[in-house]
C-alpha atoms as a PDB file:
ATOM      1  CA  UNK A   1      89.333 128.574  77.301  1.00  0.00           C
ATOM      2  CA  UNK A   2      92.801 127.132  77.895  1.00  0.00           C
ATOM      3  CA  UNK A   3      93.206 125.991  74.599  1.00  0.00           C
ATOM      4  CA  UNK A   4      93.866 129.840  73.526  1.00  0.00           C
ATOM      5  CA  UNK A   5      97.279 132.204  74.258  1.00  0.00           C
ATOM      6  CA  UNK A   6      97.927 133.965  77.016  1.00  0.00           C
ATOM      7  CA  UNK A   7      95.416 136.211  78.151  1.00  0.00           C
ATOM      8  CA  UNK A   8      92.940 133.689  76.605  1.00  0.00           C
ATOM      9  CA  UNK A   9      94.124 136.221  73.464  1.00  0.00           C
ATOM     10  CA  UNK A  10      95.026 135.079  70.242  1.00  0.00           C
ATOM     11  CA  UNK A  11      96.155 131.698  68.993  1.00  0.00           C
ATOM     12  CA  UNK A  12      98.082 128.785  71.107  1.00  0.00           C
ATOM     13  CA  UNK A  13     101.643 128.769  70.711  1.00  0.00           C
ATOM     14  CA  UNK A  14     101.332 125.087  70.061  1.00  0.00           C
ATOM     15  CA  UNK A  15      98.420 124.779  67.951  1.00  0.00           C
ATOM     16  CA  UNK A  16      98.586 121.121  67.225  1.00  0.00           C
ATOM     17  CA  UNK A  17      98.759 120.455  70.641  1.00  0.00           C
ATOM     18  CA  UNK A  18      95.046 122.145  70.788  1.00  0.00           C
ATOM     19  CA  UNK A  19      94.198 119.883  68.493  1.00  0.00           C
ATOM     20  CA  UNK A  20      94.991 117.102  69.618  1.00  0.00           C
ATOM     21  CA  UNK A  21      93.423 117.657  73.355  1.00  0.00           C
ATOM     22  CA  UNK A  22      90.346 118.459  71.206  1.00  0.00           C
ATOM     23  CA  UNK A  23      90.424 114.471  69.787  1.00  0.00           C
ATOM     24  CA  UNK A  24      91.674 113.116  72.626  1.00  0.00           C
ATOM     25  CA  UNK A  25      88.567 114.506  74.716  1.00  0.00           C
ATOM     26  CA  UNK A  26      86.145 112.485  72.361  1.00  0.00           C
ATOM     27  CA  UNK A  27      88.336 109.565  72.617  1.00  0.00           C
ATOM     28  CA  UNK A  28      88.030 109.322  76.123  1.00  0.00           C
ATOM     29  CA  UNK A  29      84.409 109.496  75.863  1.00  0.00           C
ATOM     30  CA  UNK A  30      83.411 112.928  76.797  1.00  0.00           C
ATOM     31  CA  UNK A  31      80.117 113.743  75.271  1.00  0.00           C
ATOM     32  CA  UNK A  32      80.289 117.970  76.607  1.00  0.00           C
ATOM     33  CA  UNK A  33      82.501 120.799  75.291  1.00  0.00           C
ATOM     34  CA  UNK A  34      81.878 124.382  77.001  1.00  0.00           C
ATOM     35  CA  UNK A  35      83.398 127.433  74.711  1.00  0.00           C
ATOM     36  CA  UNK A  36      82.674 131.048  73.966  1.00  0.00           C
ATOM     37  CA  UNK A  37      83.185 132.966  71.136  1.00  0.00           C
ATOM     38  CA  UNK A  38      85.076 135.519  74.248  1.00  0.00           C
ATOM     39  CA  UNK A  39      88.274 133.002  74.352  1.00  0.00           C
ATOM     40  CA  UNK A  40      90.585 133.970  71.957  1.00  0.00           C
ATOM     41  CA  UNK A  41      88.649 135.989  70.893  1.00  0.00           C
ATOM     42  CA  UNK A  42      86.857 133.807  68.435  1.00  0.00           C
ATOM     43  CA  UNK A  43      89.628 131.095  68.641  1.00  0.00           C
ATOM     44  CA  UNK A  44      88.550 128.371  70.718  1.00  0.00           C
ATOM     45  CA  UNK A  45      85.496 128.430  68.639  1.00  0.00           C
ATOM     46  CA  UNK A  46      87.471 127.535  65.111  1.00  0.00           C
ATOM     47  CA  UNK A  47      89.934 125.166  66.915  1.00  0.00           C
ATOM     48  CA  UNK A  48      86.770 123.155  67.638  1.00  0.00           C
ATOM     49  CA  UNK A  49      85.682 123.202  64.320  1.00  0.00           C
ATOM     50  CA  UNK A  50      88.889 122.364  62.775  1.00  0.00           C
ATOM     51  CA  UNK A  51      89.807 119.313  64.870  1.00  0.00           C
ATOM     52  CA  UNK A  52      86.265 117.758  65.249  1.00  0.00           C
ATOM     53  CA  UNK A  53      83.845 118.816  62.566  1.00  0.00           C
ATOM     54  CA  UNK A  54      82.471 116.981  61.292  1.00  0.00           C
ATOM     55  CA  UNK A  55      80.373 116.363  65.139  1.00  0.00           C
ATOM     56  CA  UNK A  56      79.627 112.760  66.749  1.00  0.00           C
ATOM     57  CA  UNK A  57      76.027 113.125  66.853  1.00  0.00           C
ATOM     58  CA  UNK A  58      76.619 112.432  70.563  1.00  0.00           C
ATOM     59  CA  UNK A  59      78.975 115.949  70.999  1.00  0.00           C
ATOM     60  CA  UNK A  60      77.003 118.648  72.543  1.00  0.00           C
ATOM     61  CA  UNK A  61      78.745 122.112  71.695  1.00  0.00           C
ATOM     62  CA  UNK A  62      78.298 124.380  74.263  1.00  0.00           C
ATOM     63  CA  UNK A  63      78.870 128.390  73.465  1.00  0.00           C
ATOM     64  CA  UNK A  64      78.034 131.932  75.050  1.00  0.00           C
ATOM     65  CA  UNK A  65      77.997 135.312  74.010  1.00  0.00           C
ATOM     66  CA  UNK A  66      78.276 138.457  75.890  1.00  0.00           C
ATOM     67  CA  UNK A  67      81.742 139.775  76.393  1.00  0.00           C
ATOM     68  CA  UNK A  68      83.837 141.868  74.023  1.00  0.00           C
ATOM     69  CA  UNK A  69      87.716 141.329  74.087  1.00  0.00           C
ATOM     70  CA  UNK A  70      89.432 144.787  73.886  1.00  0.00           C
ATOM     71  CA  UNK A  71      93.100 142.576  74.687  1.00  0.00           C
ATOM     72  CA  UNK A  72      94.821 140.058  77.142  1.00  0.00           C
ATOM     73  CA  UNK A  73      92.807 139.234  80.137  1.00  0.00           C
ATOM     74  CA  UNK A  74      90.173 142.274  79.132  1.00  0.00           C
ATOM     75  CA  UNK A  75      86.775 141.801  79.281  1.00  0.00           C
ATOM     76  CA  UNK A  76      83.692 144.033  78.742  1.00  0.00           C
ATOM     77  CA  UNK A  77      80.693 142.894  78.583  1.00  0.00           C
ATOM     78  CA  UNK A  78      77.824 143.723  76.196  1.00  0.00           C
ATOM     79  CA  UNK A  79      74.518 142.701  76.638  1.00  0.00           C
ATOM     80  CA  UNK A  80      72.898 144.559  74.052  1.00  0.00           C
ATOM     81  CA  UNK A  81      70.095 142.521  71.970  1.00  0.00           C
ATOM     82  CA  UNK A  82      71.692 142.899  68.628  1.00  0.00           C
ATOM     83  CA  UNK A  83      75.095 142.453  69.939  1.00  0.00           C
ATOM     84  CA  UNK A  84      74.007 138.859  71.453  1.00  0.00           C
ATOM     85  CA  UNK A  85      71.785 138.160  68.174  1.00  0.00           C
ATOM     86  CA  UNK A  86      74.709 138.770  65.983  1.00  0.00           C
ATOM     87  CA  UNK A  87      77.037 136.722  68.296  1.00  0.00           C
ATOM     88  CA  UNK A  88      75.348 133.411  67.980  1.00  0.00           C
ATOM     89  CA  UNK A  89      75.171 134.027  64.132  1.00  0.00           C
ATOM     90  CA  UNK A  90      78.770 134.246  64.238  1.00  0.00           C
ATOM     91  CA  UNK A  91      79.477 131.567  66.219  1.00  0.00           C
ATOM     92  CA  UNK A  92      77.436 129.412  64.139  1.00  0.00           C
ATOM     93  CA  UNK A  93      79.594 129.998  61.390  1.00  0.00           C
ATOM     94  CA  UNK A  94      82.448 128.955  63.160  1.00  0.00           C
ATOM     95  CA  UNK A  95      81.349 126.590  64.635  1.00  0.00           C
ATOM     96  CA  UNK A  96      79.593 125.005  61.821  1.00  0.00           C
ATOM     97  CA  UNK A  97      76.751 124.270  62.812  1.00  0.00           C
ATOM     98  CA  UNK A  98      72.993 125.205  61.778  1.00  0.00           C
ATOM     99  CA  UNK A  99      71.855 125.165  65.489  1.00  0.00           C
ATOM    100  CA  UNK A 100      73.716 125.471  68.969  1.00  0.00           C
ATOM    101  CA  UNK A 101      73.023 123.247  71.195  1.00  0.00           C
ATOM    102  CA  UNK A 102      73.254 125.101  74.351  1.00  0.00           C
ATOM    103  CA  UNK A 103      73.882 129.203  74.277  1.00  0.00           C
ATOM    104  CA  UNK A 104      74.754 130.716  76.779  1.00  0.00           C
ATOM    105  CA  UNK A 105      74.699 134.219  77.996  1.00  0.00           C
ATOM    106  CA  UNK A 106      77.842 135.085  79.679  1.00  0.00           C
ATOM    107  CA  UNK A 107      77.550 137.724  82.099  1.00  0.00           C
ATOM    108  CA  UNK A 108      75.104 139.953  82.970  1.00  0.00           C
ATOM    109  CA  UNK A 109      75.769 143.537  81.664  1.00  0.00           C
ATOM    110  CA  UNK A 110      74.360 145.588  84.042  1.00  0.00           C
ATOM    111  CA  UNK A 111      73.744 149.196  81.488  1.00  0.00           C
ATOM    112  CA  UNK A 112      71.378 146.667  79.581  1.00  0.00           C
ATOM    113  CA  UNK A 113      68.150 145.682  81.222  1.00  0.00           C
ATOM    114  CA  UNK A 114      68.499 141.978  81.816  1.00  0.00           C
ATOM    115  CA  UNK A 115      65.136 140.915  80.728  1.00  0.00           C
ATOM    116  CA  UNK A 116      66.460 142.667  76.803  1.00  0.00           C
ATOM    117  CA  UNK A 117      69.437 140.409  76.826  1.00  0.00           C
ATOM    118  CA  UNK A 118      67.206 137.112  77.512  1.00  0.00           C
ATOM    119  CA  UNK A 119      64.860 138.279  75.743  1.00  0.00           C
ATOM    120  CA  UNK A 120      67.680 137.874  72.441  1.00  0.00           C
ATOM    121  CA  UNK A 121      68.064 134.649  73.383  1.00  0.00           C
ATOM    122  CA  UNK A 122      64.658 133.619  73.548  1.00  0.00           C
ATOM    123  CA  UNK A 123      63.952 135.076  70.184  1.00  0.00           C
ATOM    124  CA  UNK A 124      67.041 132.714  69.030  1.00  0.00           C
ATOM    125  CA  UNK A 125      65.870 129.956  69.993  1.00  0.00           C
ATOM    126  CA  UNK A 126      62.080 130.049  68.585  1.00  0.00           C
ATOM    127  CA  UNK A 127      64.101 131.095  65.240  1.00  0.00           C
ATOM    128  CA  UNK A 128      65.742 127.800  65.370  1.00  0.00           C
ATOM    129  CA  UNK A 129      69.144 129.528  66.190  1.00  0.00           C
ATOM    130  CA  UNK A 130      69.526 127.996  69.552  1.00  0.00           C
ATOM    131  CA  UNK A 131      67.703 124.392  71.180  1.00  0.00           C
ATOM    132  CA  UNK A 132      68.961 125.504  74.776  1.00  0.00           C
ATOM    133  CA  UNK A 133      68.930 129.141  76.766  1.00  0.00           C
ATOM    134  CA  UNK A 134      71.412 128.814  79.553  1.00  0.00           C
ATOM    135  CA  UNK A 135      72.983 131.362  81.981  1.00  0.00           C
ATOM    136  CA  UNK A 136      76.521 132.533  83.015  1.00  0.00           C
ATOM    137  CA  UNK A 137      77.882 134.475  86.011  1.00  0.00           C
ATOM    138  CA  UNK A 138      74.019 134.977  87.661  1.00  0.00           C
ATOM    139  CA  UNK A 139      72.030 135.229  90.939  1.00  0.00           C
ATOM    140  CA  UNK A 140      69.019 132.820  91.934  1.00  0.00           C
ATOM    141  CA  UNK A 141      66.910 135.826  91.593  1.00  0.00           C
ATOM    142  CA  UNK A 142      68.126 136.237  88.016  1.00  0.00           C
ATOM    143  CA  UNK A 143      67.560 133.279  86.981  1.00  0.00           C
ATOM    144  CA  UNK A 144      64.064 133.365  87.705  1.00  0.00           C
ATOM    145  CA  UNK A 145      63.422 136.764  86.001  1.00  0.00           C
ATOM    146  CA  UNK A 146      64.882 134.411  83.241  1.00  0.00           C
ATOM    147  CA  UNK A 147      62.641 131.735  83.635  1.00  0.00           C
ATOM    148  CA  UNK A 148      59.732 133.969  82.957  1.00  0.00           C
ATOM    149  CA  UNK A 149      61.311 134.757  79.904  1.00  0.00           C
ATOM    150  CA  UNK A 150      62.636 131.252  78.166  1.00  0.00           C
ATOM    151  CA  UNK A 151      63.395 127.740  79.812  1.00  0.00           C
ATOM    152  CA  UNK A 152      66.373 127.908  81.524  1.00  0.00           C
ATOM    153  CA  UNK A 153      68.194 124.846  81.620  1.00  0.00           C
ATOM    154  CA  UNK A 154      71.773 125.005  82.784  1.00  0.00           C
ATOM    155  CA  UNK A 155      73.618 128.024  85.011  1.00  0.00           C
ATOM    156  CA  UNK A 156      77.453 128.152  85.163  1.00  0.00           C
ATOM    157  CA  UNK A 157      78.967 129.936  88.017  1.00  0.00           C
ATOM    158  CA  UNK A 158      82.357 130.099  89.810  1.00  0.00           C
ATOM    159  CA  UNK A 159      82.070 127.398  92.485  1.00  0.00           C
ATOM    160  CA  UNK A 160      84.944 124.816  93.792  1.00  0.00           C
ATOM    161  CA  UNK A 161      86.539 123.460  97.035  1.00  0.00           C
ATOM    162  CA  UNK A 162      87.583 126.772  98.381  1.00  0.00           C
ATOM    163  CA  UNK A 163      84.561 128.739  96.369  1.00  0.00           C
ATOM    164  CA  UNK A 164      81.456 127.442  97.874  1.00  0.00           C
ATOM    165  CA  UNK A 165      79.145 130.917  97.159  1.00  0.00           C
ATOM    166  CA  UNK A 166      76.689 129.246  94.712  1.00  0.00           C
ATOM    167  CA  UNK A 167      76.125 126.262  97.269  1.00  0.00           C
ATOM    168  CA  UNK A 168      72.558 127.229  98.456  1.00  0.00           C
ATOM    169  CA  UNK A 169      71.499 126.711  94.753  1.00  0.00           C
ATOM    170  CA  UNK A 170      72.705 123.948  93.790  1.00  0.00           C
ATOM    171  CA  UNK A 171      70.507 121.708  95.445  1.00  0.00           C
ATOM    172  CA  UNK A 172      67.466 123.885  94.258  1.00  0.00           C
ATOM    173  CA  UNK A 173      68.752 123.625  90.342  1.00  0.00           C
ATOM    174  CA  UNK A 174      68.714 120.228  91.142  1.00  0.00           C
ATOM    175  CA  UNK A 175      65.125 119.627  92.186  1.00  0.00           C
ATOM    176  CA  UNK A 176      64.160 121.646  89.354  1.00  0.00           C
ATOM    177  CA  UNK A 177      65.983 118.771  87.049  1.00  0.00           C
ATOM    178  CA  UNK A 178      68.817 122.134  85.599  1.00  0.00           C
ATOM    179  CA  UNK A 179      72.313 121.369  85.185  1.00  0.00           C
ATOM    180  CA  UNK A 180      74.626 123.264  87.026  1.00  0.00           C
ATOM    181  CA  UNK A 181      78.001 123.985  85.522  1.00  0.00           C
ATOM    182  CA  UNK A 182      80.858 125.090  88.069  1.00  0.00           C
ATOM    183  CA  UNK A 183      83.486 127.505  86.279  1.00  0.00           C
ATOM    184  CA  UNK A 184      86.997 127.440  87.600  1.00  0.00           C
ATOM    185  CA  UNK A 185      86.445 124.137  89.250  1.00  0.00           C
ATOM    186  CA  UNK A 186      90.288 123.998  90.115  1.00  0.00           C
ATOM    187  CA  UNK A 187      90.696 127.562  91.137  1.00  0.00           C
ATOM    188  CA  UNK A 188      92.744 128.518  88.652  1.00  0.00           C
ATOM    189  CA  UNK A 189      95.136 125.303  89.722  1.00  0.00           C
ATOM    190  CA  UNK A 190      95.597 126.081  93.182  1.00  0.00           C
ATOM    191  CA  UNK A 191      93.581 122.751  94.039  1.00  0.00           C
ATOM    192  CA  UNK A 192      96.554 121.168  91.785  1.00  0.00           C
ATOM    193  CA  UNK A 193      99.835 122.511  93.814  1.00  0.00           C
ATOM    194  CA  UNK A 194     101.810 120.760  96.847  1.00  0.00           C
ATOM    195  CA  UNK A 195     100.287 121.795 100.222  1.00  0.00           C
ATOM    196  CA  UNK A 196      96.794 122.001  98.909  1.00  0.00           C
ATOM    197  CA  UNK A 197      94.179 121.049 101.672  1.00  0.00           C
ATOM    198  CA  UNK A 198      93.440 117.620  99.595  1.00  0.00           C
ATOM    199  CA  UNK A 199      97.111 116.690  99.252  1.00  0.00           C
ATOM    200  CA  UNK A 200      96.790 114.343 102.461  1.00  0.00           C
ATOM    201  CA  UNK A 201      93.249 112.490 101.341  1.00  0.00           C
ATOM    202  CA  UNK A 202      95.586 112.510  98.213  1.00  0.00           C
ATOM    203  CA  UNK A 203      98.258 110.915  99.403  1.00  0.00           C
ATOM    204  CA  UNK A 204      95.829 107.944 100.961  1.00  0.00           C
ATOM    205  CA  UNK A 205      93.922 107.209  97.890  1.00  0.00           C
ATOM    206  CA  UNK A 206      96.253 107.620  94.963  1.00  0.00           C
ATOM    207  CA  UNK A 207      94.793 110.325  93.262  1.00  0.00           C
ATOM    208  CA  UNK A 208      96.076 113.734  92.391  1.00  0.00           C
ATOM    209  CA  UNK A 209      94.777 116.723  94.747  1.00  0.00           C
ATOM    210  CA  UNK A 210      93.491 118.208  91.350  1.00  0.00           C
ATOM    211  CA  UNK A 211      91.529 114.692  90.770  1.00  0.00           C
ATOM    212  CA  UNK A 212      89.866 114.798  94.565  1.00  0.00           C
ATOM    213  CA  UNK A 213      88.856 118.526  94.012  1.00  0.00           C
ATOM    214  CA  UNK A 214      86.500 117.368  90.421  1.00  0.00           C
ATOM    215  CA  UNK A 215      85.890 114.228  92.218  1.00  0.00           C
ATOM    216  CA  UNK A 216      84.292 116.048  94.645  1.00  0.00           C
ATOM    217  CA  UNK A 217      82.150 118.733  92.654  1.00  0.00           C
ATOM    218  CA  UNK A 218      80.838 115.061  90.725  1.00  0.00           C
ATOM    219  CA  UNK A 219      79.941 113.758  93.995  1.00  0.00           C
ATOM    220  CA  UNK A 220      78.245 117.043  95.024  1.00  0.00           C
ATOM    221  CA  UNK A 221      75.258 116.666  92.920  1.00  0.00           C
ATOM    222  CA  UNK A 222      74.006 114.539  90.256  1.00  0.00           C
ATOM    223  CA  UNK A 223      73.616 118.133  87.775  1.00  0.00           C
ATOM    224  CA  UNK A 224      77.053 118.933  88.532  1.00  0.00           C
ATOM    225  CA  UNK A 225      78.849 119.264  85.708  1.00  0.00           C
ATOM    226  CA  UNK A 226      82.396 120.553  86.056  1.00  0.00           C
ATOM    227  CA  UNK A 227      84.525 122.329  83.052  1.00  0.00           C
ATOM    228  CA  UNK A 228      87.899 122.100  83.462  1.00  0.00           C
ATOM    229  CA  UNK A 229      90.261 123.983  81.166  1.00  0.00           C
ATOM    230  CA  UNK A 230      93.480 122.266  79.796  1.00  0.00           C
ATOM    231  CA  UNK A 231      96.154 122.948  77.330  1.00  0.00           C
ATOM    232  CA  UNK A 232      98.104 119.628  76.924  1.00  0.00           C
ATOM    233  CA  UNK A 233      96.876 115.905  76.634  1.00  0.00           C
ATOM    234  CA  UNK A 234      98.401 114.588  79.505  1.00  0.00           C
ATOM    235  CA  UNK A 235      96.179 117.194  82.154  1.00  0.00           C
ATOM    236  CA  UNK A 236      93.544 115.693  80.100  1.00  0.00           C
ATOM    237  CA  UNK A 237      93.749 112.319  80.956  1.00  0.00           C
ATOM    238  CA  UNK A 238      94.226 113.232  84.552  1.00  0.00           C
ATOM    239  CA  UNK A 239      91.776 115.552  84.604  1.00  0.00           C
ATOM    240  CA  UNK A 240      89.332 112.764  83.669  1.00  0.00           C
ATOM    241  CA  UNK A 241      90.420 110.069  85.725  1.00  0.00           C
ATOM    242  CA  UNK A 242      88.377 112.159  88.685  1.00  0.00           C
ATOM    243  CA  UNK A 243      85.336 110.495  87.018  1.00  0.00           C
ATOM    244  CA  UNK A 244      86.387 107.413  88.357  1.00  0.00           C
ATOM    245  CA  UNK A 245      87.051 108.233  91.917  1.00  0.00           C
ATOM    246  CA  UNK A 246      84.704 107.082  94.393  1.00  0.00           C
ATOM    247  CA  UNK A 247      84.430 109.205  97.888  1.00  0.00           C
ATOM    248  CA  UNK A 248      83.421 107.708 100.929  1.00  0.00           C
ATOM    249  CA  UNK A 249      81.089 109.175 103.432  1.00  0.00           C
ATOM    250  CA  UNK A 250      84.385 109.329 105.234  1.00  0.00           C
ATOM    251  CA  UNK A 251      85.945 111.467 102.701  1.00  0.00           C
ATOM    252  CA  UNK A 252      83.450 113.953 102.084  1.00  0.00           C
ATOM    253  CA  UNK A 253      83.145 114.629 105.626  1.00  0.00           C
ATOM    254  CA  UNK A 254      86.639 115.381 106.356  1.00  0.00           C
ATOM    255  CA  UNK A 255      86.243 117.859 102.495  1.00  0.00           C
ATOM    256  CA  UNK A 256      82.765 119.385 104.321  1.00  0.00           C
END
């Protein structure tokens, strides 16, 4: 999502740059890119292509569909079967790939019956389109009326130090063995700045307030996986030095 302009509208100023966060994150090891064919629009998706295809067989490409972009920071979503249907075809294309790994659909649009818009996706995915149905921006009781539908096996929501809404669910995506992908996961970099409620367990351990706030979310559940966004290298690298960052009982009661 970062990877795009401002807005998340039209191309990076520094397009290299994109490019080479996009190497760098298989360098370090990370197996998991989350995109949408929303940021840009359509950008993030051919950046991806263009700096890593062809894939590691060990890259999972993560996508969703269900937002049109009208301009900066505008978002509308659309939910309509066809309009989902004809998404993942063109994110396939841009993508280059023959199937999508994980699709996702974005947000719930609420002048489409839900059960229509999974329904697309379920249809993908016994076409071949699609191996994996996952959710965006939805309720526990959604996801169920999903599950009757198609196996669900991933949600994304907003959740992160200060956002702690989705909590009750995590545990219970957990049990049922679903991965659970927090969105914003450094609200929006305020978990990054100076006076930041981690910056004195940050000052102890070493790490970077930003670091302690992913470090966390890893050590929340074993299905946690967080997304951060990043434009440059260097956030990168620090970004996923969190991985290594062990928390004491200690420390996660004084972050309860």
């Amino acid at each position: 999502m970062r990877l795009t302009g401002p807005g998340i509208w039209v191309w990076p100023k520094d397009i290299e740059e994109a490019s080479r966060v996009l190497r760098r994150v298989t360098d370090l090891g990370i197996n998991f890119i989350d995109t949408a064919d929303s940021y840009g629009p359509e950008v993030a998706e051919l950046l991806i292509a263009d700096a890593l295809h062809p894939y590691s067989s060990e890259l999972v490409i993560a996508t969703k569909g269900g937002f049109i972009r009208t301009g900066p920071n505008q978002w509308i979503t659309n939910g309509h079967p066809q309009y989902l249907t004809a998404a993942c075809e063109a994110s396939l294309r841009r993508l280059k790939l023959e199937r999508i790994d994980l699709y996702q659909y974005h947000a719930v649009d609420p002048r489409v019956p839900f059960e229509e818009s999974v329904g697309a996706l379920a249809n993908l995915r016994r076409a071949g389109k699609i191996r994996h149905v996952g959710l965006s921006n939805v309720t526990l009781e959604q996801t169920r009326r999903a599950q009757a539908i198609v196996p669900i096996v991933s949600v994304q929501n907003r959740y992160n130090f200060f956002d702690r809404t989705s909590n009750p669910i995590v545990g219970l995506y957990e049990r049922e063995g679903m991965g659970f992908m927090p969105w914003d996961p450094l609200a929006s970099g305020a978990l990054t700045w100076r006076g930041a409620p981690l910056d004195e367990l940050a000052s102890r351990s070493g790490a970077t307030p930003g670091q302690l706030a992913l470090a966390w979310l890893l050590h929340r559940s074993p299905v946690m996986l967080p997304i951060p966004g990043t434009s440059d290298v260097e956030h990168l690298e620090e970004n996923v030095g969190a991985a290594k960052i062990r928390l004491s009982a200690h420390d996660l009661a004084s972050m309860a």
